[in-house]
Protein backbone atom coordinates (compact mmCIF):
# COMPACT_ATOMS: atom_id res chain seq x y z
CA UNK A 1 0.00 0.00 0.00
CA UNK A 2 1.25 4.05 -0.26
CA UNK A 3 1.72 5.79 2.10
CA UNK A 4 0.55 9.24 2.38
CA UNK A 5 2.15 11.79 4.30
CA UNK A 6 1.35 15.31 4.91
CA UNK A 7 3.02 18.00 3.94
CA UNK A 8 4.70 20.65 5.70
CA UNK A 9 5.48 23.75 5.09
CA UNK A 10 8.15 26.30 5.46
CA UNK A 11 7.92 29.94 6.83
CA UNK A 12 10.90 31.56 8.58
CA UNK A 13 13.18 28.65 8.64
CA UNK A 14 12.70 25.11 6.88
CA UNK A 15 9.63 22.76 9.10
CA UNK A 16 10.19 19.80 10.36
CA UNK A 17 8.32 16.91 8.99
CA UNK A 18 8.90 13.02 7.29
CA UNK A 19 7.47 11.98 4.45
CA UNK A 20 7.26 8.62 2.76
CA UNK A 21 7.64 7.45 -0.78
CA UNK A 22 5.43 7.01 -3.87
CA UNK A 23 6.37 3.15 -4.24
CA UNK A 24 4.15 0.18 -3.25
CA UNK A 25 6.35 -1.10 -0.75
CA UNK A 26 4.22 -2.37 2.62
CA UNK A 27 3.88 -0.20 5.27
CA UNK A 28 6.52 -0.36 8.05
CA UNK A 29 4.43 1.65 10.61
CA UNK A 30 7.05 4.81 10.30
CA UNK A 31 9.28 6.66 8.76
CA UNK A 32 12.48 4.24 7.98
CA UNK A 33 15.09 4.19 10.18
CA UNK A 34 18.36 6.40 9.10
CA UNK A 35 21.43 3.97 7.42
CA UNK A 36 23.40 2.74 10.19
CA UNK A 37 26.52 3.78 7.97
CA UNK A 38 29.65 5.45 10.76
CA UNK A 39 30.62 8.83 8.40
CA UNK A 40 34.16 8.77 7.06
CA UNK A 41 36.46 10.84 9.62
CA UNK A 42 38.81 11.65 7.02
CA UNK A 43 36.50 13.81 4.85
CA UNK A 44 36.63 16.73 6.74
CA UNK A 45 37.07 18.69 9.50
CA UNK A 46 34.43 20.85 10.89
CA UNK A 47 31.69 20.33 8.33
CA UNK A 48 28.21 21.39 8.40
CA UNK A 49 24.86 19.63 7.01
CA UNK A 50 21.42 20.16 7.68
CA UNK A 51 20.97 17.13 8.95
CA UNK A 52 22.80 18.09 11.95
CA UNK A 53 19.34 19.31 13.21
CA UNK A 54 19.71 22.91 11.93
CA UNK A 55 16.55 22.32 9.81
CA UNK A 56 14.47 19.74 8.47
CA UNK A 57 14.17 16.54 10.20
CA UNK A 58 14.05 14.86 6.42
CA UNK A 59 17.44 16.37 5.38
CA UNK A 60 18.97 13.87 6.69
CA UNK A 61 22.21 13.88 4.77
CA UNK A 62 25.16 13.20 7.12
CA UNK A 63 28.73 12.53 5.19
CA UNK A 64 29.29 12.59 1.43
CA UNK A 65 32.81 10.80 0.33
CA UNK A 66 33.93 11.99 -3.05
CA UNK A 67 35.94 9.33 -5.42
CA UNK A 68 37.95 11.28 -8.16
CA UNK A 69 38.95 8.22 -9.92
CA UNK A 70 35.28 6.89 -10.53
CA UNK A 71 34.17 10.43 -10.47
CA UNK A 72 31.49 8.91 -7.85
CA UNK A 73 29.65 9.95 -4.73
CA UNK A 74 28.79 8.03 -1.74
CA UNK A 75 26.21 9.86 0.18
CA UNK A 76 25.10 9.07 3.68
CA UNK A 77 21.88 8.59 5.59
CA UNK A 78 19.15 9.34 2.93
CA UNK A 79 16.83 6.17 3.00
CA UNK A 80 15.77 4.02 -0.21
CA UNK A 81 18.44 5.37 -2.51
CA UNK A 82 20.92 2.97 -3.35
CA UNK A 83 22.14 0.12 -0.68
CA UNK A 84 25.66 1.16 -1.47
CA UNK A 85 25.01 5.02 -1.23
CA UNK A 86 26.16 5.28 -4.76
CA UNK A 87 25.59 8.33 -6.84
CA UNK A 88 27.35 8.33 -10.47
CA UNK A 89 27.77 11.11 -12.70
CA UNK A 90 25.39 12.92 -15.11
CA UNK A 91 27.04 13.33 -18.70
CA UNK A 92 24.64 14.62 -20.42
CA UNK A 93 25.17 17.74 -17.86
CA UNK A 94 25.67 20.81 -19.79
CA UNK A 95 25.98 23.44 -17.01
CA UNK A 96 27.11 26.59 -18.18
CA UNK A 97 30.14 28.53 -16.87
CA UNK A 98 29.96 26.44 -13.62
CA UNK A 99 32.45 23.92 -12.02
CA UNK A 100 29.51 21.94 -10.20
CA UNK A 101 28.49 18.60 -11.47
CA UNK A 102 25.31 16.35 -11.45
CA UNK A 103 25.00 13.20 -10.30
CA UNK A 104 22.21 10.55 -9.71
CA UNK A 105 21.55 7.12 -8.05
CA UNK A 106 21.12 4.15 -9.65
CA UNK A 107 17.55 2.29 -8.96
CA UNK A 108 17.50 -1.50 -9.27
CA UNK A 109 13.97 -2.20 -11.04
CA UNK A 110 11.58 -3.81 -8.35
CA UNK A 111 13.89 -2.94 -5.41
CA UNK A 112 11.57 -0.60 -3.78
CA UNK A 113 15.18 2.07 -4.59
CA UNK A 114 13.82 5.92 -5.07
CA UNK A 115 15.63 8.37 -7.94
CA UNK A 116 17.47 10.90 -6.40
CA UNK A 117 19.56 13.48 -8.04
CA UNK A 118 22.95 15.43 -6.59
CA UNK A 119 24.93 18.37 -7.30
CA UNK A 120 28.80 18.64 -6.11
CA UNK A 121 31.83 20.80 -6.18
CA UNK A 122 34.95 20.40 -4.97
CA UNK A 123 36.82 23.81 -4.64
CA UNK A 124 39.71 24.40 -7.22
CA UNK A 125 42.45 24.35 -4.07
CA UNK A 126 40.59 20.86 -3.07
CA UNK A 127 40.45 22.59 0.55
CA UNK A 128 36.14 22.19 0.65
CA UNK A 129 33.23 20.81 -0.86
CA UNK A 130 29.66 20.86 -1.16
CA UNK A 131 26.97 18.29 -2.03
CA UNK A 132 23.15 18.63 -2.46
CA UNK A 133 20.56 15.87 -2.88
CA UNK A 134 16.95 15.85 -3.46
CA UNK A 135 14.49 13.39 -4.70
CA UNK A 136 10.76 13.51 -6.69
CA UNK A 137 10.23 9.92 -5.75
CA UNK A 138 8.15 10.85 -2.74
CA UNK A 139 4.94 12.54 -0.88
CA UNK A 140 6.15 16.12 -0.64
CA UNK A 141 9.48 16.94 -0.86
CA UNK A 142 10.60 13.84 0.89
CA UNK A 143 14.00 13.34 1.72
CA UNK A 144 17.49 14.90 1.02
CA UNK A 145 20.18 17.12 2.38
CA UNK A 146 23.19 19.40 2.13
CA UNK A 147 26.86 19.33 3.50
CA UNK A 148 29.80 22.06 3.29
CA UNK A 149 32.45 19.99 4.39
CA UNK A 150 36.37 21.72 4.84
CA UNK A 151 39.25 18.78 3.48
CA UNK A 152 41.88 20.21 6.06
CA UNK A 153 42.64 21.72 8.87
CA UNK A 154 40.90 24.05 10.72
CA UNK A 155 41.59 27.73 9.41
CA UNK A 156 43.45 30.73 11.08
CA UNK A 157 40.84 33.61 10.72
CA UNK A 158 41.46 37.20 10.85
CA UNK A 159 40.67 39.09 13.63
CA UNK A 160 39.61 41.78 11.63
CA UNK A 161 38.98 44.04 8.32
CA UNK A 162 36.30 43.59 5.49
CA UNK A 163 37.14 40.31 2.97
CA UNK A 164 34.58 39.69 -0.08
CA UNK A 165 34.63 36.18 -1.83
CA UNK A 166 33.54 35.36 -5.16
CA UNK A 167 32.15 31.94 -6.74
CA UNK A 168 29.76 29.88 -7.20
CA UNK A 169 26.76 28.38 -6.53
CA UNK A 170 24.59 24.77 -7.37
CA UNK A 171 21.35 23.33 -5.81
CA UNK A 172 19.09 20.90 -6.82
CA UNK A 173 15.07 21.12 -6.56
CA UNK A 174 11.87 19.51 -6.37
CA UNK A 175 9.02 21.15 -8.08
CA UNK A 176 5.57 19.50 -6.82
CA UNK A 177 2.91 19.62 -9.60
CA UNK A 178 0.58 17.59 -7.31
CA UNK A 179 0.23 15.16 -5.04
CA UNK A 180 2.18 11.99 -6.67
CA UNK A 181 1.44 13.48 -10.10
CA UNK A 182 4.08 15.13 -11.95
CA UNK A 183 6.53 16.13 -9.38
CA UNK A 184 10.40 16.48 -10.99
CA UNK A 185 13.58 17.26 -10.02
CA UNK A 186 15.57 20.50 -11.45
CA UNK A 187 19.17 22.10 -11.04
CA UNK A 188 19.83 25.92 -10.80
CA UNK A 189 23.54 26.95 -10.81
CA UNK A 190 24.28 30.57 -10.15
CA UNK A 191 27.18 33.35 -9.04
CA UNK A 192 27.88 33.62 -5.17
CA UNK A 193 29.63 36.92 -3.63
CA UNK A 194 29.62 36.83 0.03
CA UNK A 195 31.48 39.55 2.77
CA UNK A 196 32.69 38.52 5.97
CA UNK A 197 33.30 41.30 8.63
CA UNK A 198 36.02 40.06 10.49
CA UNK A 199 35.90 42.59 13.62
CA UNK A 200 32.18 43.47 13.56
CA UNK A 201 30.28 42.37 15.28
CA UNK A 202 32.14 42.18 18.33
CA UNK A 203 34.08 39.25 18.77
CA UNK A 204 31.88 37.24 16.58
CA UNK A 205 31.98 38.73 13.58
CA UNK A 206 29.36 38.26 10.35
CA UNK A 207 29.19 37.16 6.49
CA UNK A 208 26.36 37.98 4.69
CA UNK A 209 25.72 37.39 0.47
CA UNK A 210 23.82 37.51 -2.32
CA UNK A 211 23.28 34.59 -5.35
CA UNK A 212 22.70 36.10 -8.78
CA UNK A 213 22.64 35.02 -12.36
CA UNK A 214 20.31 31.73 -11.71
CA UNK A 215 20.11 29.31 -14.53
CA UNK A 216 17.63 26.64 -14.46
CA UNK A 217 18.19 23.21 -15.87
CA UNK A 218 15.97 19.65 -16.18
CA UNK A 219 17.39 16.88 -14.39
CA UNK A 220 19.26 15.61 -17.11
CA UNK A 221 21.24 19.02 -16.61
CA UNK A 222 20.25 20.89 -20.08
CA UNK A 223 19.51 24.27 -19.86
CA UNK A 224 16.01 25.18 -19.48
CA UNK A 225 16.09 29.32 -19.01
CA UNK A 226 17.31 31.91 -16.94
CA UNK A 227 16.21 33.14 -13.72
CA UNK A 228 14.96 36.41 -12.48
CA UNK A 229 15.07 35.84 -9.26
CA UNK A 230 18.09 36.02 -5.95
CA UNK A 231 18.84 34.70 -3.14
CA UNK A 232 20.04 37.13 0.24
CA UNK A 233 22.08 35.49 2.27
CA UNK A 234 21.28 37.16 5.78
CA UNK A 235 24.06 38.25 8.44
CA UNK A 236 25.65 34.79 9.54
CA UNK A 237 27.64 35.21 12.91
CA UNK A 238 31.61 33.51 13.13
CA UNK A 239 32.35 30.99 15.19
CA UNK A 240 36.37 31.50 15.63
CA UNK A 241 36.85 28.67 17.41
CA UNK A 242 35.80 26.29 14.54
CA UNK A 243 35.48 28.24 11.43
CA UNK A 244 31.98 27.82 10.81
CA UNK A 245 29.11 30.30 9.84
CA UNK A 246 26.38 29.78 11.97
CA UNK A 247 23.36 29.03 10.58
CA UNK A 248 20.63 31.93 9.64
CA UNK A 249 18.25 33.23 7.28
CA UNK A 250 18.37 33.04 3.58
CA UNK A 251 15.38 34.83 1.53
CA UNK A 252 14.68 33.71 -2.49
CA UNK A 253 13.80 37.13 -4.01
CA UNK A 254 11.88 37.74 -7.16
CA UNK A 255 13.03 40.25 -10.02
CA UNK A 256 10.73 43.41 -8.06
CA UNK A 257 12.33 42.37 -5.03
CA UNK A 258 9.26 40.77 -3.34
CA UNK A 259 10.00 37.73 -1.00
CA UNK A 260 8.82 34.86 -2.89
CA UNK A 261 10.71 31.76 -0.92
CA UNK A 262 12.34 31.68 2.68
CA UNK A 263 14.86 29.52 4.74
CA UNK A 264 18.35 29.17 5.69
CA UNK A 265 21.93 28.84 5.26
CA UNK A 266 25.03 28.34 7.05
CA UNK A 267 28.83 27.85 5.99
CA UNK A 268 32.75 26.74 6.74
CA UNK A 269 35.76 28.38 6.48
CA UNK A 270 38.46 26.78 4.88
CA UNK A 271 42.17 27.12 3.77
CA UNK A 272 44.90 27.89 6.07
CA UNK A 273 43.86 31.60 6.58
CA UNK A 274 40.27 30.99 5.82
CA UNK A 275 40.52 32.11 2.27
CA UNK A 276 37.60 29.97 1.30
CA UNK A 277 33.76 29.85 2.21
CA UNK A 278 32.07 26.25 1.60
CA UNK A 279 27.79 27.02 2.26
CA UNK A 280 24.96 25.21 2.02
CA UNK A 281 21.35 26.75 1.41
CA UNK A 282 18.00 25.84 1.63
CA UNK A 283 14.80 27.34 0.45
CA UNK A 284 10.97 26.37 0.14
CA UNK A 285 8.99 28.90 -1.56
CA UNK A 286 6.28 30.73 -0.26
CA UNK A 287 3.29 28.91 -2.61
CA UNK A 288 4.98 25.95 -0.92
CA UNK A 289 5.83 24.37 -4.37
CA UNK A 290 9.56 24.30 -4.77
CA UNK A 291 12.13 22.93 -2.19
CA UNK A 292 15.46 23.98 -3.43
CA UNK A 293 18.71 22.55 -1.54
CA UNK A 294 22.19 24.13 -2.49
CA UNK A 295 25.70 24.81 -2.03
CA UNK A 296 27.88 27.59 -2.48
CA UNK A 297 32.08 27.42 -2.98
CA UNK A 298 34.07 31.30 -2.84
CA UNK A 299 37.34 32.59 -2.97
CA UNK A 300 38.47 35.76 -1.82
């Protein structure tokens, strides 16, 4: 039997709800349990997803392990995807002026395994990385994630002045059309320029940012149109100690400036002086359509 599961939706920050997928596999009596999979320790230092309880409880993403030579992902603790958290590589991508990259599981006919679909970047100095999943195989916006995750030591930050970083940005997102009819998958790749205020606020600092020149693709990763629309990344406060940038508001704008989605975002430092930002973003529009789940990689 399906299950149906209802929705949620998202005002200031992402809600909190499960949902369970369009497949006819029998009814377990609850949401399925998270992959007992122990995260890699060597990935990262420091890293950040939203499955760390910063947002929804069904971005549940909780280590991503990159493989270069099978240009492969493994991504943890999203259920039904692949039993080997497998995610292999899009060719047919086409994404224009961007160094992020789509990938997708691998469903085994009559497994009961969903589709989902990923976007990753490694940064050009390897220091971070950022991963995005989503899924149109379920109720809702069912399950996914994001993780910024720094590949070395923890960062020396400065104590104070104004830096601003330039780069990039990918997310995927799932578009509902209906209940269990017609819901898809899309990517949207874009240009990131955040600030950090090293001395300001006092002793914690802030970084704050803005994603421009959107471009919308299917899920095959061809090039659907442009976008109108932004993203403002609201005043994040530093955690020195760590590196991090702690999580807080992110608003999707529309061309007149009108909020038209609302959420969150949060970040790492990375690089021996902190010369990189690694974020990850989440939105949910405000017709409570659209769940988009992304990551941003800057330079200064």
């Amino acid at each position: 039997m399906k299950r149906i599961v209802a929705v949620c939706t998202l005002t200031a920050l992402v809600a909190a709800c499960g949902n369970g997928p369009r497949s006819d596999e029998p009814d377990s009596g609850g949401d399925p349990a998270p992959e007992d999979n122990t995260p890699d320790p060597n990935t990262g230092t420091r890293s950040v997803f939203f499955g760390d309880g910063t947002s929804s409880s069904n971005l549940t993403v909780n280590n991503v392990v990159f493989d270069p030579a099978s240009d492969t992902l493994v991504i943890n603790n999203i259920p039904f995807d692949d039993p080997d958290n497998q995610y292999v590589r899009i060719t047919t991508e086409n994404f224009v002026g961007s160094g992020f990259d789509a990938y997708q599981s691998d469903p085994a006919p009559g497994t009961g395994e969903q589709q989902y679909f990923a976007i990753f970047r490694r940064s050009d100095t390897g220091n971070s990385q950022v991963t995005a999943a989503t899924s149109a195989e379920f109720i809702g916006f069912g399950f996914g994630g994001a993780g910024a995750q720094r590949l070395g030591a923890d960062p020396t930050l400065p104590l104070n002045g104004i830096l601003t970083y330039n780069g990039e940005y990918g997310a995927v997102r799932t578009v509902l059309n209906g209940v269990g009819n017609g819901d898809r998958v899309e990517y949207v790749t874009g240009d990131a320029q955040l600030t950090a205020d090293f001395g300001d606020f006092d002793e914690v600092g802030a970084v704050e940012g803005r994603v421009t020149n959107r471009v919308l693709y299917d899920d095959t990763g061809a090039q659907i149109a442009t976008l109108s629309d932004s993203i403002s990344l609201a005043n994040g406060e530093i955690d020195f100690d760590n590196g991090l940038i702690l999580s807080t508001d992110a608003v999707l704008l529309d061309a007149t400036g009108t909020i038209a989605g609302n959420g969150n975002w949060e970040g790492v430092f990375a690089g021996p002086n902190g010369e990189e930002i690694a974020g990850i973003v989440v939105l949910e529009t405000t017709d409570n359509t659209t769940r988009e789940i992304g990551g941003i990689v800057a330079n200064r």
